[in-house]
C-alpha atoms as a PDB file:
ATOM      1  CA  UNK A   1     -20.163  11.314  -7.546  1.00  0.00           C
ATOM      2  CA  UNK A   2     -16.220  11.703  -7.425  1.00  0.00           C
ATOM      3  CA  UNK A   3     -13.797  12.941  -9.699  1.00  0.00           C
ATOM      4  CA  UNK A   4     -10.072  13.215 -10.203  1.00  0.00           C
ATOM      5  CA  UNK A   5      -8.733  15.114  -7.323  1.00  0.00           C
ATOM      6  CA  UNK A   6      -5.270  16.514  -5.612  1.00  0.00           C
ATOM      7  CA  UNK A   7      -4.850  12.936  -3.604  1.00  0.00           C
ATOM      8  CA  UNK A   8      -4.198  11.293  -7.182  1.00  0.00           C
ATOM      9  CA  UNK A   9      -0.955  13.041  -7.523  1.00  0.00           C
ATOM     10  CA  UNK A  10       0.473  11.722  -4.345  1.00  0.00           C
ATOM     11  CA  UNK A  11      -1.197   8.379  -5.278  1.00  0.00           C
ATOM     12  CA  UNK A  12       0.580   7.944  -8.680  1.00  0.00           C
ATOM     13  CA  UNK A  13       3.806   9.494  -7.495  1.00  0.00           C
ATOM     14  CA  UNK A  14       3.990   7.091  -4.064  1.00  0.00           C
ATOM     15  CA  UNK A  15       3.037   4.125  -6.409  1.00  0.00           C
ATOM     16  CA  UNK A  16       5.785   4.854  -8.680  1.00  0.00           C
ATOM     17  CA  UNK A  17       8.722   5.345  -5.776  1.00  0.00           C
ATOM     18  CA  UNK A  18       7.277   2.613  -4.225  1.00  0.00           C
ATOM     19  CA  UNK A  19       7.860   0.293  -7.423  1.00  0.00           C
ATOM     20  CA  UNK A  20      11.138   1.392  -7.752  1.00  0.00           C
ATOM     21  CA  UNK A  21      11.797   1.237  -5.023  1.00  0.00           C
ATOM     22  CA  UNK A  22      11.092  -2.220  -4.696  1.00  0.00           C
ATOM     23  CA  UNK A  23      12.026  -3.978  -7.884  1.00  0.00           C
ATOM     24  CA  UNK A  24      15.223  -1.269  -9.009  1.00  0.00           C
ATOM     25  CA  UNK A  25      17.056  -0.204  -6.077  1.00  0.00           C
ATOM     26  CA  UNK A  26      19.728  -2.337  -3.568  1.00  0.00           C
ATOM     27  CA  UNK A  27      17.724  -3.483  -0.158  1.00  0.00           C
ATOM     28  CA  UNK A  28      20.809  -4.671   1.876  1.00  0.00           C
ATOM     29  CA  UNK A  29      24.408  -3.720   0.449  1.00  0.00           C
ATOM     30  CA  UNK A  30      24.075  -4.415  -3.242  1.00  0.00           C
ATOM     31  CA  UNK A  31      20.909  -7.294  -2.532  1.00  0.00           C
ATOM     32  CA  UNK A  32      17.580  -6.011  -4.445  1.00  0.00           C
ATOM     33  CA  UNK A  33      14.618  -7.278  -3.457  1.00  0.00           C
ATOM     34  CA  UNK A  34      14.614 -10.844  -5.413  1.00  0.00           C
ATOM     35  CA  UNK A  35      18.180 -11.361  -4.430  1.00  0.00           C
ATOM     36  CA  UNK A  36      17.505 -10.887  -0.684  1.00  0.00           C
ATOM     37  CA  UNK A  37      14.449 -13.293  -1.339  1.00  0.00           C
ATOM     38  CA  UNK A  38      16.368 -16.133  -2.627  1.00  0.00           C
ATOM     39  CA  UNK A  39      19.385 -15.765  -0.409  1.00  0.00           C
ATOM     40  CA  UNK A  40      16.289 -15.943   2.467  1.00  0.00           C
ATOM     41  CA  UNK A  41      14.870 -19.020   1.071  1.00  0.00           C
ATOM     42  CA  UNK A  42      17.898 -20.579   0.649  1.00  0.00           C
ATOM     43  CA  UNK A  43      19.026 -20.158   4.597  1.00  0.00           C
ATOM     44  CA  UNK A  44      15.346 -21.468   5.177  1.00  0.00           C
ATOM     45  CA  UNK A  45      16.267 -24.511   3.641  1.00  0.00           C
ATOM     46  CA  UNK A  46      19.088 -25.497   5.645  1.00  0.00           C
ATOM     47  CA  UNK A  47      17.397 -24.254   9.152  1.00  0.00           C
ATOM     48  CA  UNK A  48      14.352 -27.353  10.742  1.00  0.00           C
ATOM     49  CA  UNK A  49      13.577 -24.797  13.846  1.00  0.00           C
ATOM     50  CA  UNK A  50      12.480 -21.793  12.543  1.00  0.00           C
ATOM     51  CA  UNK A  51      12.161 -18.339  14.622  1.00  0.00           C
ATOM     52  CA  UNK A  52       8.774 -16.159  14.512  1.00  0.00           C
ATOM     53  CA  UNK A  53      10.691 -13.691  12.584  1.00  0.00           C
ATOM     54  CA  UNK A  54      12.539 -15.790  10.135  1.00  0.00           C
ATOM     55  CA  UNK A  55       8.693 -17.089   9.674  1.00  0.00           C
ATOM     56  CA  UNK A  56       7.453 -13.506   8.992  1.00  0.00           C
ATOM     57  CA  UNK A  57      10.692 -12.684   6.552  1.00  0.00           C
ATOM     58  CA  UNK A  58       9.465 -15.919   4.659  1.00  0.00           C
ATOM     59  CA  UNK A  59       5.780 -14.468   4.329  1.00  0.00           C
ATOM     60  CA  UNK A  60       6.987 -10.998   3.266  1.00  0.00           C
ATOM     61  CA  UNK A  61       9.379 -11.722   0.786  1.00  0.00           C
ATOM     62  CA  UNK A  62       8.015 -14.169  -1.469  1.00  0.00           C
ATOM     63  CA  UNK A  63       4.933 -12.333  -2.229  1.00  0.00           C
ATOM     64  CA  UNK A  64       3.770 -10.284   0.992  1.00  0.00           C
ATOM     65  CA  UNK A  65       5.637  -7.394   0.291  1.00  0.00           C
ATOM     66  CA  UNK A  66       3.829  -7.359  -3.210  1.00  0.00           C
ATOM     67  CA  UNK A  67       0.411  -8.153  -1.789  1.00  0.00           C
ATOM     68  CA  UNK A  68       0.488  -5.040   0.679  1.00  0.00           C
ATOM     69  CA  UNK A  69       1.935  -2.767  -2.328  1.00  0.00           C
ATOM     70  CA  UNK A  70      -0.754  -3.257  -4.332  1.00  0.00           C
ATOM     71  CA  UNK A  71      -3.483  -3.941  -1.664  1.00  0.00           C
ATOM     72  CA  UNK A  72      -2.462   0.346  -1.064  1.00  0.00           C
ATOM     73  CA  UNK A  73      -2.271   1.233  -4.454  1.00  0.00           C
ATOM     74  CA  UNK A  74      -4.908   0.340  -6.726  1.00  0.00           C
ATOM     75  CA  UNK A  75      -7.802   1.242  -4.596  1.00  0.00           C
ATOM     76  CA  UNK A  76      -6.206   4.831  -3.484  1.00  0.00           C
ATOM     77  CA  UNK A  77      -5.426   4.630  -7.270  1.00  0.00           C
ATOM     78  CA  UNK A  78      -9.048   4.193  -8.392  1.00  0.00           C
ATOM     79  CA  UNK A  79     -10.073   6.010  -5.059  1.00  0.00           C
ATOM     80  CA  UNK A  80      -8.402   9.675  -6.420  1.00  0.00           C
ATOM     81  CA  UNK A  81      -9.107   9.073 -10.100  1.00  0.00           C
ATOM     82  CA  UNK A  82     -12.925   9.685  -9.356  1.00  0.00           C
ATOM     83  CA  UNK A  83     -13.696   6.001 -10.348  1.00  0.00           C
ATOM     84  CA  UNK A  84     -17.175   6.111  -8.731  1.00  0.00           C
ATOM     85  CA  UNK A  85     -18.861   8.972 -11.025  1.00  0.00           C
ATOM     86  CA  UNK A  86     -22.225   7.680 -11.002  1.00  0.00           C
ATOM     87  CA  UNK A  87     -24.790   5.931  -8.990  1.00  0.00           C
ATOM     88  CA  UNK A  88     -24.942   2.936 -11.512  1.00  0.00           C
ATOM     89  CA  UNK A  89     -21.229   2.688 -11.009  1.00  0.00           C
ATOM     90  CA  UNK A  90     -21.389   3.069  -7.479  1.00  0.00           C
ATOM     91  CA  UNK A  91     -24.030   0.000  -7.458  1.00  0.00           C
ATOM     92  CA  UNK A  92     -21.402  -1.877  -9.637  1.00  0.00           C
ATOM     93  CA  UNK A  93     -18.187  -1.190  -7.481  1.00  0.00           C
ATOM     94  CA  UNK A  94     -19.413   0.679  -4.589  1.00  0.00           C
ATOM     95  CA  UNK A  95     -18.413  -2.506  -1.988  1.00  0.00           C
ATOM     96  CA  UNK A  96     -18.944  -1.986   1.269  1.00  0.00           C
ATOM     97  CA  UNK A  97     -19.626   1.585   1.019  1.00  0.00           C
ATOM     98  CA  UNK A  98     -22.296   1.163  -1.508  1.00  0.00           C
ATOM     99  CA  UNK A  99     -25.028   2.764   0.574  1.00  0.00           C
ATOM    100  CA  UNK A 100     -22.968   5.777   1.823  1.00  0.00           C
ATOM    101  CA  UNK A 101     -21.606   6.659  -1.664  1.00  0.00           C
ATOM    102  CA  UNK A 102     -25.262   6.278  -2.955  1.00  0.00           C
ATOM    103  CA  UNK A 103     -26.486   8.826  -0.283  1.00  0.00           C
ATOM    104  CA  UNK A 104     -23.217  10.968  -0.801  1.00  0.00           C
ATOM    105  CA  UNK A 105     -21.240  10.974   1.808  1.00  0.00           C
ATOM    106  CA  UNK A 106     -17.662   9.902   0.629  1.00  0.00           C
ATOM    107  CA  UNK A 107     -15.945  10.172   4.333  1.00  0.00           C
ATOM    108  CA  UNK A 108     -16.618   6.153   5.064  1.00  0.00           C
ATOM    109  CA  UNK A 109     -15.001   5.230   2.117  1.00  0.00           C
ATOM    110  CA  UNK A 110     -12.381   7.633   2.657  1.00  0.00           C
ATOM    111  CA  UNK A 111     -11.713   6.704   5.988  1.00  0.00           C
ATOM    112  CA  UNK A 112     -12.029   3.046   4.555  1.00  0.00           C
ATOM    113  CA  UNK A 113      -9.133   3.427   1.769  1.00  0.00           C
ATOM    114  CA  UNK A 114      -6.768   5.507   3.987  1.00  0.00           C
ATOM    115  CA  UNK A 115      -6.659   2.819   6.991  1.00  0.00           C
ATOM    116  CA  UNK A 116      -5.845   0.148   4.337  1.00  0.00           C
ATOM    117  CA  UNK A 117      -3.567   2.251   2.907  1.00  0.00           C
ATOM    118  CA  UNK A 118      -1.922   3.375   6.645  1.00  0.00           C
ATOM    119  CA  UNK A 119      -2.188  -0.778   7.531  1.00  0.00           C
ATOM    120  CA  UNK A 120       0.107  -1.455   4.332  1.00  0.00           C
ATOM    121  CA  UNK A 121       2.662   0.993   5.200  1.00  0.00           C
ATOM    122  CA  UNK A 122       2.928  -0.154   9.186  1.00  0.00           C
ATOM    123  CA  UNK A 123       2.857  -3.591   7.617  1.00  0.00           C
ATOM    124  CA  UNK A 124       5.994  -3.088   5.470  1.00  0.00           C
ATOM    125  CA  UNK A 125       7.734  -0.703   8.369  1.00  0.00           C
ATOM    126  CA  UNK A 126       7.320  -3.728  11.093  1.00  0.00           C
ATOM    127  CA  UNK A 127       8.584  -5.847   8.649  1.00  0.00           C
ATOM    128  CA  UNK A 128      12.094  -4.034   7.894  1.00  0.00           C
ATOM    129  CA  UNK A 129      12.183  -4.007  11.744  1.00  0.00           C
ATOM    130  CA  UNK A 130      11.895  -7.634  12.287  1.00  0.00           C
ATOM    131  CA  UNK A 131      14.344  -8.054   8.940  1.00  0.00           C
ATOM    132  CA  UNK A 132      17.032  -6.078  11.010  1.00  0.00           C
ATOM    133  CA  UNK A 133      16.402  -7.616  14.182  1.00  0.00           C
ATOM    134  CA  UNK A 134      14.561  -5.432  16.030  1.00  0.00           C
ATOM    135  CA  UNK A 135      15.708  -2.677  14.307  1.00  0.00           C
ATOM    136  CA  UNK A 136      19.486  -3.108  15.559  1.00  0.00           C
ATOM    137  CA  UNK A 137      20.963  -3.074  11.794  1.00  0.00           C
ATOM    138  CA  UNK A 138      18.544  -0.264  10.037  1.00  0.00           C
ATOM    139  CA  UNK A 139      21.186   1.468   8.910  1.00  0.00           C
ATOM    140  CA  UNK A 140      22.352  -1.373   6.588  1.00  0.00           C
ATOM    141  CA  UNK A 141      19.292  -1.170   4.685  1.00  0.00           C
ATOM    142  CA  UNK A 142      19.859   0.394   1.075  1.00  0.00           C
ATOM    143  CA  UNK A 143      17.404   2.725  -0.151  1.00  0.00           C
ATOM    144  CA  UNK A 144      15.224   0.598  -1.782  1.00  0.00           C
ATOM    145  CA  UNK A 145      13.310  -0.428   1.657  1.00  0.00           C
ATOM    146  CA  UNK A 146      13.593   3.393   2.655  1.00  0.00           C
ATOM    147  CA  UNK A 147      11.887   4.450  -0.969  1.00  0.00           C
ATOM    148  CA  UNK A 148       9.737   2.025  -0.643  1.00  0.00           C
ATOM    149  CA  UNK A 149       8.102   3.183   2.900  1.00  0.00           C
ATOM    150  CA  UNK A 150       8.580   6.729   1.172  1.00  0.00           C
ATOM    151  CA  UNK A 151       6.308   5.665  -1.810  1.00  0.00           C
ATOM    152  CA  UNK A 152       3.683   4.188   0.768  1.00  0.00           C
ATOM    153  CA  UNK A 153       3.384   7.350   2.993  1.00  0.00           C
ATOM    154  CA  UNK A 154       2.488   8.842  -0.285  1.00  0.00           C
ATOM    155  CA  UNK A 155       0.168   6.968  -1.518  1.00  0.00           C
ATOM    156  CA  UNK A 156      -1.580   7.138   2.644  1.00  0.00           C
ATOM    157  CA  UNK A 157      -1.656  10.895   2.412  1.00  0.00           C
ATOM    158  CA  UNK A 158      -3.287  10.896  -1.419  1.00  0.00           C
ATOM    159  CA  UNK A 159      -5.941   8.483   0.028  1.00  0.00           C
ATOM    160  CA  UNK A 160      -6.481  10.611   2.650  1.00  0.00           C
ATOM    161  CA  UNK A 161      -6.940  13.595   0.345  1.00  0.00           C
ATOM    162  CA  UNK A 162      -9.173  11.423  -2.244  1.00  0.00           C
ATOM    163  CA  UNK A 163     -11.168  12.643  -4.558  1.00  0.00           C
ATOM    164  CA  UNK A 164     -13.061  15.727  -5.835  1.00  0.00           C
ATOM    165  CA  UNK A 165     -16.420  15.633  -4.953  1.00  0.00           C
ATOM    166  CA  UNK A 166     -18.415  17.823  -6.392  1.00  0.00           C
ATOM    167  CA  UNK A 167     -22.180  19.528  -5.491  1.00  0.00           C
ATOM    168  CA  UNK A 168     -24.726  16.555  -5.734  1.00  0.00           C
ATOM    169  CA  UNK A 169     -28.616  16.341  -5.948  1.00  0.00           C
ATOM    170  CA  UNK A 170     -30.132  15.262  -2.830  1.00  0.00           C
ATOM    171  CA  UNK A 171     -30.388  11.252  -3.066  1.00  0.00           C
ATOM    172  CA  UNK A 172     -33.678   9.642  -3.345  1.00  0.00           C
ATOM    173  CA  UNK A 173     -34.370   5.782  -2.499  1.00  0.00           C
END
C-alpha cells in the first residue's frame, strides 16, 4: 500500500538534528540538556510554592522533552519508510486508520501523523517560551533548543509529504 517516499528524507534528517540537538549541543550558555535538568531539579528542591511554569519546566525536562521527540519521530519514521505495504500489515498495524488504509486512501493517516508531528513541535516551542519567561531571554538559548525545533519542523514537513503510494486494485470487503 505505501512505500519509501521523499518525506523519509526530511524524516531521518529532522530526527537526527533533533537528537543532536538535544543530547550534544549547549541549551543555555554552556548547560546541555541533562545539565539544565539537574540544575532545574535541584532549584525545585529548595522552592515549597511552585509557579505553573516552573511546574511545566519540571514535566519537560525530565522526560517530556524525550516523550514528544519520539512521539514525532518514529511514526513519521515508519510513516515515510512505506511500513504499511500490505493489507495483512495494515490489519496488524493499521491503528486507527485501519479501515481507510484498507480501502486506500492514505490522506487520514497522513493528516493523522502530521498533526502529531505539528503538536510535538508547538509542544517543545511553548516550552522554550515558558523556559525563558515568556520569551523575554530567547536569545540566551544555545543552539541546541534552536536545532532541536529545526529537527522537528523537519520531521512535520516529511510527515506531511509521507509516503509513496503507488496504483492499487480497487478494495473489496
Amino acid at each position: 500500500m505505501t512505500l519509501p517516499g521523499w518525506g523519509a528524507a526530511p524524516v531521518l534528517l529532522g530526527t537526527v538534528l533533533a537528537l543532536v540537538g538535544l543530547f550534544a549541543l549547549n541549551w543555555v550558555n554552556e548547560m546541555g540538556f541533562s545539565d539544565l535538568n539537574k540544575g532545574l531539579d535541584q532549584a525545585a528542591a529548595f522552592v515549597d510554592d511552585r509557579s505553573a511554569s516552573d511546574q511545566w519546566n519540571l514535566i519537560y525536562f525530565p522526560q517530556g522533552a524525550i516523550i514528544a521527540l519520539f512521539l514525532a519521530a518514529i511514526p513519521a519514521a515508519l510513516w515515510t519508510l512505506g511500513s504499511l505495504r500490505s493489507r495483512e500489515s495494515i490489519r496488524r498495524r493499521g491503528g486507527l486508520m485501519k479501515r481507510s488504509l484498507g480501502e486506500g486512501n492514505t490522506g487520514p493517516t497522513r493528516i493523522m501523523i502530521s498533526v502529531i508531528a505539528g503538536l510535538c513541535l508547538l509542544y517543545h516551542v511553548i516550552s522554550l517560551i515558558v523556559l525563558t519567561d515568556s520569551g523575554e531571554h530567547l536569545d540566551d538559548l544555545g543552539p541546541g533548543p534552536w536545532t532541536m525545533v529545526a529537527g522537528l519542523a523537519l520531521i512535520t514537513i516529511g510527515a506531511v509529504i509521507g509516503p509513496r503510494v503507488p496504483g492499487r486494485a480497487p478494495y473489496y470487503r
